[in-house]
PDB file of N, CA and C in Angstrom:
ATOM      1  N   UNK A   1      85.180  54.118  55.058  1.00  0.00           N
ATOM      2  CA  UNK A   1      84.595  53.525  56.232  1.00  0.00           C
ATOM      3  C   UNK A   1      83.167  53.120  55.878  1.00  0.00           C
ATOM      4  N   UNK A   2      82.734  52.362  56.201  1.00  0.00           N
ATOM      5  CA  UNK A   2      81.357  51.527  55.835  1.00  0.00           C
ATOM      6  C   UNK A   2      80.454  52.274  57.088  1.00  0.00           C
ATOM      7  N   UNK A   3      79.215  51.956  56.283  1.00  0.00           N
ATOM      8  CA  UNK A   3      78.179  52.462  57.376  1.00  0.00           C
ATOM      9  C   UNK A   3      78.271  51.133  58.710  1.00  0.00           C
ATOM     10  N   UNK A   4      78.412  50.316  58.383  1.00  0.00           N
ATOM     11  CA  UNK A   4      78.179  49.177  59.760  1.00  0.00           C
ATOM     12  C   UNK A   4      79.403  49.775  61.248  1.00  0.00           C
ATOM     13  N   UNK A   5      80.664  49.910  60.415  1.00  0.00           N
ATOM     14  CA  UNK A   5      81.680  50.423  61.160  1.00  0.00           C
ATOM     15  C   UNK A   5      81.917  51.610  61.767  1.00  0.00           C
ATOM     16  N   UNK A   6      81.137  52.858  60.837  1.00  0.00           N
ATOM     17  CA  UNK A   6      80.566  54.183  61.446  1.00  0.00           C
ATOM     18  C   UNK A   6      79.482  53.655  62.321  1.00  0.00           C
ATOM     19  N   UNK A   7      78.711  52.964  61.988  1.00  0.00           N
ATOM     20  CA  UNK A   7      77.516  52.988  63.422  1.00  0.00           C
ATOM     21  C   UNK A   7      78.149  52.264  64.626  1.00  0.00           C
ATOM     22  N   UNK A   8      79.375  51.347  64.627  1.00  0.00           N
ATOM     23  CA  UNK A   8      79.431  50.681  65.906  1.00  0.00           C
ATOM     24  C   UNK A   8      80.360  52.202  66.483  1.00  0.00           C
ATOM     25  N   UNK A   9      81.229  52.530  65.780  1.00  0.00           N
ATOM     26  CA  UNK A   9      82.087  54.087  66.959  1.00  0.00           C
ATOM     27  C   UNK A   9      80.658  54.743  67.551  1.00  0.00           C
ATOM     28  N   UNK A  10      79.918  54.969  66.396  1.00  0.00           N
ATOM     29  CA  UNK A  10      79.068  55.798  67.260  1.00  0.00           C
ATOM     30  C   UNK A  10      78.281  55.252  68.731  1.00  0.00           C
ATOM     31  N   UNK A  11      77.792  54.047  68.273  1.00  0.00           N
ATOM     32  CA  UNK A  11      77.413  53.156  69.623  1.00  0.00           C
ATOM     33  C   UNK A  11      78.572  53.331  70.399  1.00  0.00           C
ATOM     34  N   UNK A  12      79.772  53.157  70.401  1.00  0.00           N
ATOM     35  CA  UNK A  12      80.270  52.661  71.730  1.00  0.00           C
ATOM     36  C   UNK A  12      80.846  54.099  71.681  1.00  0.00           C
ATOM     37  N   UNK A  13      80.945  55.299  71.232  1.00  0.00           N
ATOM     38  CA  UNK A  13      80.581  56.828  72.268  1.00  0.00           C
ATOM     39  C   UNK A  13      79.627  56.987  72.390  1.00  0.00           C
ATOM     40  N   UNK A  14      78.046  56.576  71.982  1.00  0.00           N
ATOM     41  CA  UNK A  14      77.397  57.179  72.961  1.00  0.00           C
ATOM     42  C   UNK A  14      77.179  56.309  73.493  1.00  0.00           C
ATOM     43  N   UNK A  15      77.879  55.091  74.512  1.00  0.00           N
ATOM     44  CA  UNK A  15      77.451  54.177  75.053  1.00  0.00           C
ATOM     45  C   UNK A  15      78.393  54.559  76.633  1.00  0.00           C
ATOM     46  N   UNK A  16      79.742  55.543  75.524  1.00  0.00           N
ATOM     47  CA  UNK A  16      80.484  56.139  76.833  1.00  0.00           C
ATOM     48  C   UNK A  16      80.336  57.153  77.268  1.00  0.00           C
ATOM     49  N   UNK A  17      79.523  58.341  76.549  1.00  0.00           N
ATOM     50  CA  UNK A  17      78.819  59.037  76.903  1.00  0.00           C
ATOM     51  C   UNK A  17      77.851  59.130  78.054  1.00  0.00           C
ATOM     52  N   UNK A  18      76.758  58.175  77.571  1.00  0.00           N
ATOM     53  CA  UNK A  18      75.854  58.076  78.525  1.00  0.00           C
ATOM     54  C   UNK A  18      75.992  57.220  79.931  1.00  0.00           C
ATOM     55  N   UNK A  19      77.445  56.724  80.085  1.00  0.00           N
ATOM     56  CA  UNK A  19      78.225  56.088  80.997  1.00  0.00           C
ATOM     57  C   UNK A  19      78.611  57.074  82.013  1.00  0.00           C
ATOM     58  N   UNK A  20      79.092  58.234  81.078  1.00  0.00           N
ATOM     59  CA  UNK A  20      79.914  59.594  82.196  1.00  0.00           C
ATOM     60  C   UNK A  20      78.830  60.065  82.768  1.00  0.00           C
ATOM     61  N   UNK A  21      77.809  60.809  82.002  1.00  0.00           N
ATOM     62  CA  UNK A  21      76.430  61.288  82.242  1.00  0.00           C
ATOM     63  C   UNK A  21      75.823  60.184  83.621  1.00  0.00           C
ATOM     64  N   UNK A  22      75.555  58.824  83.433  1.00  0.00           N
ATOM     65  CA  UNK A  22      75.102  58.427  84.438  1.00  0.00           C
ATOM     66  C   UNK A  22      75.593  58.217  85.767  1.00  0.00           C
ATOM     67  N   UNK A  23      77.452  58.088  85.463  1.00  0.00           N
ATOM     68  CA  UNK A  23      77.918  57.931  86.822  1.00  0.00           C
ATOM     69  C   UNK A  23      77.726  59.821  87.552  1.00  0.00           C
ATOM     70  N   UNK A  24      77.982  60.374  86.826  1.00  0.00           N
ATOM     71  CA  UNK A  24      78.105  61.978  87.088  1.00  0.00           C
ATOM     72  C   UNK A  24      76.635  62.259  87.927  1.00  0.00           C
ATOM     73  N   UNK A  25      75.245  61.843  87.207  1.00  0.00           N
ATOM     74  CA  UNK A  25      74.511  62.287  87.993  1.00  0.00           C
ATOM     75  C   UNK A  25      74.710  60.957  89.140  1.00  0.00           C
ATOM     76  N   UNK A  26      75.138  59.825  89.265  1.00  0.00           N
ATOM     77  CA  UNK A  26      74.836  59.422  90.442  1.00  0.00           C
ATOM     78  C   UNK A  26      75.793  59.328  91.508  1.00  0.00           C
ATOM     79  N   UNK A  27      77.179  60.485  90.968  1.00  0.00           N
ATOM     80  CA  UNK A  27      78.016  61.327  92.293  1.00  0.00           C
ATOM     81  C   UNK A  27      76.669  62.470  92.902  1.00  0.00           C
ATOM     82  N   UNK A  28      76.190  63.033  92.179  1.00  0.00           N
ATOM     83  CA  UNK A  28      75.646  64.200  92.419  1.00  0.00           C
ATOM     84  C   UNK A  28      74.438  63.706  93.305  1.00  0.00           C
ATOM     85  N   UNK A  29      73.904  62.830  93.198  1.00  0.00           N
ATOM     86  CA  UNK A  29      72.671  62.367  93.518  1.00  0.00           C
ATOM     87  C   UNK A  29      73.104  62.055  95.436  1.00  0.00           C
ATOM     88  N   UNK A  30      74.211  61.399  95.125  1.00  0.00           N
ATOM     89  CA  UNK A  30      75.012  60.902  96.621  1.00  0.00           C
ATOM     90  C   UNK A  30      75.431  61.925  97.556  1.00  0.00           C
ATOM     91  N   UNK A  31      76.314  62.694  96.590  1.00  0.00           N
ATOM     92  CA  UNK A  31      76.207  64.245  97.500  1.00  0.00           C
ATOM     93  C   UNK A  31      74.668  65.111  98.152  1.00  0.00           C
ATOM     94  N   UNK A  32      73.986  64.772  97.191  1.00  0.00           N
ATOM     95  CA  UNK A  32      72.821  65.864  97.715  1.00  0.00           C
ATOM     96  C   UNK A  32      72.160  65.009  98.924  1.00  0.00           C
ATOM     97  N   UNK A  33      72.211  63.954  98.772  1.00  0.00           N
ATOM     98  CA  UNK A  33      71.824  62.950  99.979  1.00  0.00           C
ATOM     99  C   UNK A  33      72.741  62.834 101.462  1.00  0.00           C
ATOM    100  N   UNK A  34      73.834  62.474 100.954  1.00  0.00           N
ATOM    101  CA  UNK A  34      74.782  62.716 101.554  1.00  0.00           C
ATOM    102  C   UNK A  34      74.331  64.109 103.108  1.00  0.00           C
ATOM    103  N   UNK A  35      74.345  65.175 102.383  1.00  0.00           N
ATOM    104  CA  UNK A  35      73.781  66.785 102.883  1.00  0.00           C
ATOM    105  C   UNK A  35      72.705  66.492 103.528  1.00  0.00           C
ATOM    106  N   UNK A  36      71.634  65.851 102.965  1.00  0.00           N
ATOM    107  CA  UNK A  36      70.785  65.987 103.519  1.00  0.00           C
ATOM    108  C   UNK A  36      70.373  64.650 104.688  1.00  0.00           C
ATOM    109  N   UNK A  37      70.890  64.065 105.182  1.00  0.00           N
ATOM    110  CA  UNK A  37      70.976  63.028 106.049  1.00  0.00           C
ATOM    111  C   UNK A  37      71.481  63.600 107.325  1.00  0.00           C
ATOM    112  N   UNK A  38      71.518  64.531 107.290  1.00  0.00           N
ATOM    113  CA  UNK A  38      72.266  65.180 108.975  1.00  0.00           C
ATOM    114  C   UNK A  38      70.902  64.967 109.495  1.00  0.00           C
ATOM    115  N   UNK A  39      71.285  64.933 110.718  1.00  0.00           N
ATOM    116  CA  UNK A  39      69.928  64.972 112.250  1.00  0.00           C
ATOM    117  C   UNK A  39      69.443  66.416 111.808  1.00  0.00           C
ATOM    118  N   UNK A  40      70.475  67.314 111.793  1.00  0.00           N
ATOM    119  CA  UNK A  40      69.666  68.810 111.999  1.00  0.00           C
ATOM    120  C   UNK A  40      68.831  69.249 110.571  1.00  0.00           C
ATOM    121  N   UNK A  41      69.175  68.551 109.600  1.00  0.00           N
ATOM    122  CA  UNK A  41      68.381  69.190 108.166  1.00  0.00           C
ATOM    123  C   UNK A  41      67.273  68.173 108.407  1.00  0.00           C
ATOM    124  N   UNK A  42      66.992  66.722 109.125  1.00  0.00           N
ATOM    125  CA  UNK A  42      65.773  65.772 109.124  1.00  0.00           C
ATOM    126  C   UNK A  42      64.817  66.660 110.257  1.00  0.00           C
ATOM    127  N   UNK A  43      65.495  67.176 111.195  1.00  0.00           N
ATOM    128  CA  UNK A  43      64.481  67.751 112.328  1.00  0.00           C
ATOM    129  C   UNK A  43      63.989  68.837 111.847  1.00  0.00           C
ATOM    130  N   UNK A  44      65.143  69.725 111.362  1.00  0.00           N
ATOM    131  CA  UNK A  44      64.409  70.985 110.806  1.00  0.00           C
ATOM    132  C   UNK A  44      62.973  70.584 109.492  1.00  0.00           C
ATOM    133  N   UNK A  45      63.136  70.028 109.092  1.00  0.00           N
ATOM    134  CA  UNK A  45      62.612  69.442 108.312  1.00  0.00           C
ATOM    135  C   UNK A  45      61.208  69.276 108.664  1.00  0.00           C
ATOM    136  N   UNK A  46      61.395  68.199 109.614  1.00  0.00           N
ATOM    137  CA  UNK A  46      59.700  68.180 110.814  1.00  0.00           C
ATOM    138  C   UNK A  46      59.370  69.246 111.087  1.00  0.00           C
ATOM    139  N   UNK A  47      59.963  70.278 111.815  1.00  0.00           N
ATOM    140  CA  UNK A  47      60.214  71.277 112.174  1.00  0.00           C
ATOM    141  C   UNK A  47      58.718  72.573 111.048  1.00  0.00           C
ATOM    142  N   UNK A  48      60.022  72.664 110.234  1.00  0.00           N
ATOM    143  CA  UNK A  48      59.608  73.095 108.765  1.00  0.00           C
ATOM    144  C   UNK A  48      57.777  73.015 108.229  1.00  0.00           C
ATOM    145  N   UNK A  49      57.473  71.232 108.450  1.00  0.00           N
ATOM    146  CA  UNK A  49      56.386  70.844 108.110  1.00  0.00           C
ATOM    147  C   UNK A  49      55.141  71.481 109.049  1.00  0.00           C
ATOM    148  N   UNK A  50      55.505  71.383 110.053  1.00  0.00           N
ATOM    149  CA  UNK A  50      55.013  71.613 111.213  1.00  0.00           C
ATOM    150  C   UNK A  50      54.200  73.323 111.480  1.00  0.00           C
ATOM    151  N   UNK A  51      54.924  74.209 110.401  1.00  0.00           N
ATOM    152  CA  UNK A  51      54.767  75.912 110.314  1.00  0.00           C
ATOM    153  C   UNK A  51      56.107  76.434 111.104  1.00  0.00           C
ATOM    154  N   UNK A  52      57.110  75.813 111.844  1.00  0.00           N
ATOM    155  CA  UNK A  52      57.953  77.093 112.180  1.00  0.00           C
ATOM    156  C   UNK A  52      58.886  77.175 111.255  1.00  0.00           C
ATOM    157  N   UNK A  53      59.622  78.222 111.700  1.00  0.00           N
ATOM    158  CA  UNK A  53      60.883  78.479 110.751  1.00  0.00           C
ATOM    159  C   UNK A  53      61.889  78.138 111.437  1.00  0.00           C
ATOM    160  N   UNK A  54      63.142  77.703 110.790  1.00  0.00           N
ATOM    161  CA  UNK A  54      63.985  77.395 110.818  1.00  0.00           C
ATOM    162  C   UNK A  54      65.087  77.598 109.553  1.00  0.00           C
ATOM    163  N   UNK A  55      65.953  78.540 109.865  1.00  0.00           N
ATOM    164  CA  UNK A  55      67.010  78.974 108.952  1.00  0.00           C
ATOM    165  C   UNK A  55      68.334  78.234 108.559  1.00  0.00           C
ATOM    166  N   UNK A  56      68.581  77.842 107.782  1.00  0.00           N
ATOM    167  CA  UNK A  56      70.082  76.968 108.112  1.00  0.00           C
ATOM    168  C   UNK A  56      70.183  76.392 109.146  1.00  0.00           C
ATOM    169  N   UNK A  57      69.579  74.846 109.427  1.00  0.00           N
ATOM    170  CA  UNK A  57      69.809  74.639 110.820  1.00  0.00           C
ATOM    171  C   UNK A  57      71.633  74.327 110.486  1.00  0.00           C
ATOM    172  N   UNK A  58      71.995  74.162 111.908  1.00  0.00           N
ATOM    173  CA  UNK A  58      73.084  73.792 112.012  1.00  0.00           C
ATOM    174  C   UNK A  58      73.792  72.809 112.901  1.00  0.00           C
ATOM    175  N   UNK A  59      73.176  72.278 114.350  1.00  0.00           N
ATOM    176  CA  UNK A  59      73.172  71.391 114.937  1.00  0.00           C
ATOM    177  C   UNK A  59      72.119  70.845 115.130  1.00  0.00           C
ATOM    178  N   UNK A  60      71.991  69.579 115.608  1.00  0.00           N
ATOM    179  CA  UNK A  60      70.369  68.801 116.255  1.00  0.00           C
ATOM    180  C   UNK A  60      71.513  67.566 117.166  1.00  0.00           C
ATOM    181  N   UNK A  61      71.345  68.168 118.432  1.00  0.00           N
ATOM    182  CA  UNK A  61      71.327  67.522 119.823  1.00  0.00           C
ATOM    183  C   UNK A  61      70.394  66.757 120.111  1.00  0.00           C
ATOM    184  N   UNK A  62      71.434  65.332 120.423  1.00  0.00           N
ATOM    185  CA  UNK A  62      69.822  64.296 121.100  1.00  0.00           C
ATOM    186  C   UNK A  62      69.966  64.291 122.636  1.00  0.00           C
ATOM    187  N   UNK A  63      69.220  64.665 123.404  1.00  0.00           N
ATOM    188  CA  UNK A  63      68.962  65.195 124.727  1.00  0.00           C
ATOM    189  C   UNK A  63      68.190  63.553 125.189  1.00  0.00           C
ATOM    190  N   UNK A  64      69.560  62.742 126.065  1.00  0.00           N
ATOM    191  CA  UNK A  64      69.240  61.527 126.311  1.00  0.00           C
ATOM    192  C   UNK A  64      68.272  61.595 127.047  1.00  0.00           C
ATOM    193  N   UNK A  65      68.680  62.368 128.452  1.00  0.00           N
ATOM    194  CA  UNK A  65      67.636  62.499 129.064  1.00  0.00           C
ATOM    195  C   UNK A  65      66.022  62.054 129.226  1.00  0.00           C
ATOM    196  N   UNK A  66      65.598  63.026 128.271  1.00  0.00           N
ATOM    197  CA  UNK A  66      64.408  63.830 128.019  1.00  0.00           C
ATOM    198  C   UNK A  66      64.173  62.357 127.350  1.00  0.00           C
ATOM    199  N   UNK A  67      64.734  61.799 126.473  1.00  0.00           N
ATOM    200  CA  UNK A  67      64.275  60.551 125.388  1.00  0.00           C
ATOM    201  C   UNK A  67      63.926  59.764 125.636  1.00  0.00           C
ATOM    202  N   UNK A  68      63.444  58.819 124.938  1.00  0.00           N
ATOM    203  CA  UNK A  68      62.402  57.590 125.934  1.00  0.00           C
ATOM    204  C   UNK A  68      62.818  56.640 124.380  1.00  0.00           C
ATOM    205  N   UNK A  69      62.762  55.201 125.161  1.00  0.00           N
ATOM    206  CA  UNK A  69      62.653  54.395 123.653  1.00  0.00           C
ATOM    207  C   UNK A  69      61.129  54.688 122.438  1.00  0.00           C
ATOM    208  N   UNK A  70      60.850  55.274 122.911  1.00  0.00           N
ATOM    209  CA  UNK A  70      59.323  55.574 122.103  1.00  0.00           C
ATOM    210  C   UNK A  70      59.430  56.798 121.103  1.00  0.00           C
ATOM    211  N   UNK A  71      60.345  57.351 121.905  1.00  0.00           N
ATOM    212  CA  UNK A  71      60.018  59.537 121.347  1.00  0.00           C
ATOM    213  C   UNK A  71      61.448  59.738 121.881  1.00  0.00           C
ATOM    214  N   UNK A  72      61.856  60.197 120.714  1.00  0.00           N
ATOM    215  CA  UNK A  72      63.403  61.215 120.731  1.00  0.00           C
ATOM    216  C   UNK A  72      63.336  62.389 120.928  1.00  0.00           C
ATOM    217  N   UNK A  73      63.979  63.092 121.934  1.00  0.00           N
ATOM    218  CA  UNK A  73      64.029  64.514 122.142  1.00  0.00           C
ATOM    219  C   UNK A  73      65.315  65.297 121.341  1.00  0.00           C
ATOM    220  N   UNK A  74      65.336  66.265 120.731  1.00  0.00           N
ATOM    221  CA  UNK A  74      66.460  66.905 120.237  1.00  0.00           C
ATOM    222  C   UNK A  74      66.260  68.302 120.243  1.00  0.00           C
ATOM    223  N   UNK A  75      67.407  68.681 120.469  1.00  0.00           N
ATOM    224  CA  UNK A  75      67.431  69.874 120.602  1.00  0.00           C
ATOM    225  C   UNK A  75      68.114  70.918 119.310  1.00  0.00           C
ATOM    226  N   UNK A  76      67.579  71.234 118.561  1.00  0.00           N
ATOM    227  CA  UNK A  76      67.887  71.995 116.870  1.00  0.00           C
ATOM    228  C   UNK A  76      68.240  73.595 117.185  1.00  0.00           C
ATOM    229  N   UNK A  77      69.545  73.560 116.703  1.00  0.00           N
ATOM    230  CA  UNK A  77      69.438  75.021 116.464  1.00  0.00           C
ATOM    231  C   UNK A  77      69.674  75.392 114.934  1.00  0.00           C
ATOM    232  N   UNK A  78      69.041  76.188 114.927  1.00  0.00           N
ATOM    233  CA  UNK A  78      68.507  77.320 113.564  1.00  0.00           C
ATOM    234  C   UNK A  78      69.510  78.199 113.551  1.00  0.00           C
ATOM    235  N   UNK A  79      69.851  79.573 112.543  1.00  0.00           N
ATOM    236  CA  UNK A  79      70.240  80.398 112.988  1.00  0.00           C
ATOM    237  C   UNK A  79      69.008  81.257 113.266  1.00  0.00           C
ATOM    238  N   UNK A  80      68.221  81.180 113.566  1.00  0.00           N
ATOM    239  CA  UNK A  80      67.080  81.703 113.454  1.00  0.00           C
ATOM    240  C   UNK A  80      66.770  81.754 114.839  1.00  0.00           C
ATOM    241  N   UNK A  81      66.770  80.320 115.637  1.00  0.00           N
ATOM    242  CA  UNK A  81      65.827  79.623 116.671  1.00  0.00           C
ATOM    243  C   UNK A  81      66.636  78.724 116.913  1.00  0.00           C
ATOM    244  N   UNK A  82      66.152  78.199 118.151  1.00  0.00           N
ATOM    245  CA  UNK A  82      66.449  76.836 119.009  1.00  0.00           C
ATOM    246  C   UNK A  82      65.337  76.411 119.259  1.00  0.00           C
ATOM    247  N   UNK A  83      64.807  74.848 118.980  1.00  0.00           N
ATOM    248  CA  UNK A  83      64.005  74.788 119.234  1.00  0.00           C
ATOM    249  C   UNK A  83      64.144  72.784 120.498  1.00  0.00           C
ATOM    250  N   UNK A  84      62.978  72.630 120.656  1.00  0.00           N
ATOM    251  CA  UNK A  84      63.649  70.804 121.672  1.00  0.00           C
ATOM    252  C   UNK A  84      62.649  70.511 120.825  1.00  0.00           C
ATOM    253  N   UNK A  85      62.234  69.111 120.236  1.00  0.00           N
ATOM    254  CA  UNK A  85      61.314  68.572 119.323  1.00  0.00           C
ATOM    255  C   UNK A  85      61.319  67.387 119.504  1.00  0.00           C
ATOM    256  N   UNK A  86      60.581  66.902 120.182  1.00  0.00           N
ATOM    257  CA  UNK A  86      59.871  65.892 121.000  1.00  0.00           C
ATOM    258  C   UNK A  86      59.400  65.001 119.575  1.00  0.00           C
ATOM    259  N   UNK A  87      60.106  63.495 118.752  1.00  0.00           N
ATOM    260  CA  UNK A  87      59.618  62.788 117.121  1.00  0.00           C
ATOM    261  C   UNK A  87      58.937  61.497 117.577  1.00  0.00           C
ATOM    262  N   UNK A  88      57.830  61.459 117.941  1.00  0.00           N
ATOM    263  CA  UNK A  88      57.307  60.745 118.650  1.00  0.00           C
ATOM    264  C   UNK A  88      56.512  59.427 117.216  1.00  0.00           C
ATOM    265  N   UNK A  89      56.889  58.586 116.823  1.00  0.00           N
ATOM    266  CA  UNK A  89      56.341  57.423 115.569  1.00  0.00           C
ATOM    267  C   UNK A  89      55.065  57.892 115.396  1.00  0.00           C
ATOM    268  N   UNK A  90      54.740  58.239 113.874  1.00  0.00           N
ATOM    269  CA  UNK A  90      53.198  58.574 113.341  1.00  0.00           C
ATOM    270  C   UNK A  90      52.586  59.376 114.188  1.00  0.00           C
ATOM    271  N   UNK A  91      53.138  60.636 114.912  1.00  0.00           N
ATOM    272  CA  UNK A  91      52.124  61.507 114.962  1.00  0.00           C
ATOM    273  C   UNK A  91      53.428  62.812 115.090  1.00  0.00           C
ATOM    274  N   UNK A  92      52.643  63.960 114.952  1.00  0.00           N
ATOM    275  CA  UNK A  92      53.583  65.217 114.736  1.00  0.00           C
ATOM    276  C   UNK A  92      53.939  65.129 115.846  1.00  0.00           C
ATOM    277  N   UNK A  93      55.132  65.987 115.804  1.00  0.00           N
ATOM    278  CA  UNK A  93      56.448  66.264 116.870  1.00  0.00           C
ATOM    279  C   UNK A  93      55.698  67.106 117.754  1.00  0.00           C
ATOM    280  N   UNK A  94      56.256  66.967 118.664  1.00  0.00           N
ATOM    281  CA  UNK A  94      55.964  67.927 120.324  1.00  0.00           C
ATOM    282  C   UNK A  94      57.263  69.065 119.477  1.00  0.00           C
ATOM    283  N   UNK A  95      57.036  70.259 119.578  1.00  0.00           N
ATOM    284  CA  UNK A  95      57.756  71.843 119.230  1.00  0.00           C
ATOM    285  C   UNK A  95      57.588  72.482 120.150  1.00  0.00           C
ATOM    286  N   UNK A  96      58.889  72.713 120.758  1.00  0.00           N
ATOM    287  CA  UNK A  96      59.094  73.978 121.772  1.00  0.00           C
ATOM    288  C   UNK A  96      60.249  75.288 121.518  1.00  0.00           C
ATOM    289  N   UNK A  97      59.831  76.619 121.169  1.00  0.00           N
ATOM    290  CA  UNK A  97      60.791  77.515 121.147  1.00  0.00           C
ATOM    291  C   UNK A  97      61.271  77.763 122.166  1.00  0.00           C
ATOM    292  N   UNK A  98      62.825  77.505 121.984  1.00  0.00           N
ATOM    293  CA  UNK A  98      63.798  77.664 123.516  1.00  0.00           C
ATOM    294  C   UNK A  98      64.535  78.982 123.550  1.00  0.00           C
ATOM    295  N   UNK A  99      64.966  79.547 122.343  1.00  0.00           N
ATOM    296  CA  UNK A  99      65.305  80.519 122.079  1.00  0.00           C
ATOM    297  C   UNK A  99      65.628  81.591 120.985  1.00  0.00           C
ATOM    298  N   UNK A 100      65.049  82.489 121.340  1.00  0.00           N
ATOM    299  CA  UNK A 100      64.924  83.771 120.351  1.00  0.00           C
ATOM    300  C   UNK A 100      66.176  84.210 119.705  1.00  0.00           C
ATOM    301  N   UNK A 101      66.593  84.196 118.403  1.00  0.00           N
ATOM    302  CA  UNK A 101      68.126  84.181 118.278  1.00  0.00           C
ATOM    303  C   UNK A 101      67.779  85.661 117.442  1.00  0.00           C
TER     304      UNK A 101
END
């Protein structure tokens, strides 16, 4: 086998190599996004920034009501806490603890 003909196998495995590798991280990349796009991991999130805690959230309720086209009201529960979180554009959230879990 000639060196020209050993170097093209090697190019085209590591060309399929770094093919698996890239689609692989960009399943993984989709999943972790994927997860993290729920209402309740974005509020907790504010939440989070904000100093409270919040444990595994697990739901985030949008409380029409309360909502205005300006500021979304939702209502997050934690296992921790419940909290209503008032996401009002460029300025921190209105935080209210609703309940002690």
């Amino acid at each position: 086998m000639s060196h020209k003909q050993r170097s093209r196998e090697l190019n085209g495995a590591t060309r399929l190599i770094f093919g698996a590798v890239t689609i692989f991280a960009a399943l993984i990349g989709m999943l972790r996004s994927a997860y993290s796009q729920t209402p309740a991991y974005d509020v907790a999130a504010q939440v989070r920034t904000q100093g409270y805690r919040c444990e595994q959230p697990t739901t985030a309720r949008r409380d029409l009501k309360l909502s205005k086209p300006d500021s979304a009201v939702w209502v997050l529960q934690c296992r921790n806490a419940i909290y209503k979180v008032r996401l009002v554009p460029d300025m921190a959230a209105h935080i209210t603890k609703l309940k002690r879990r």
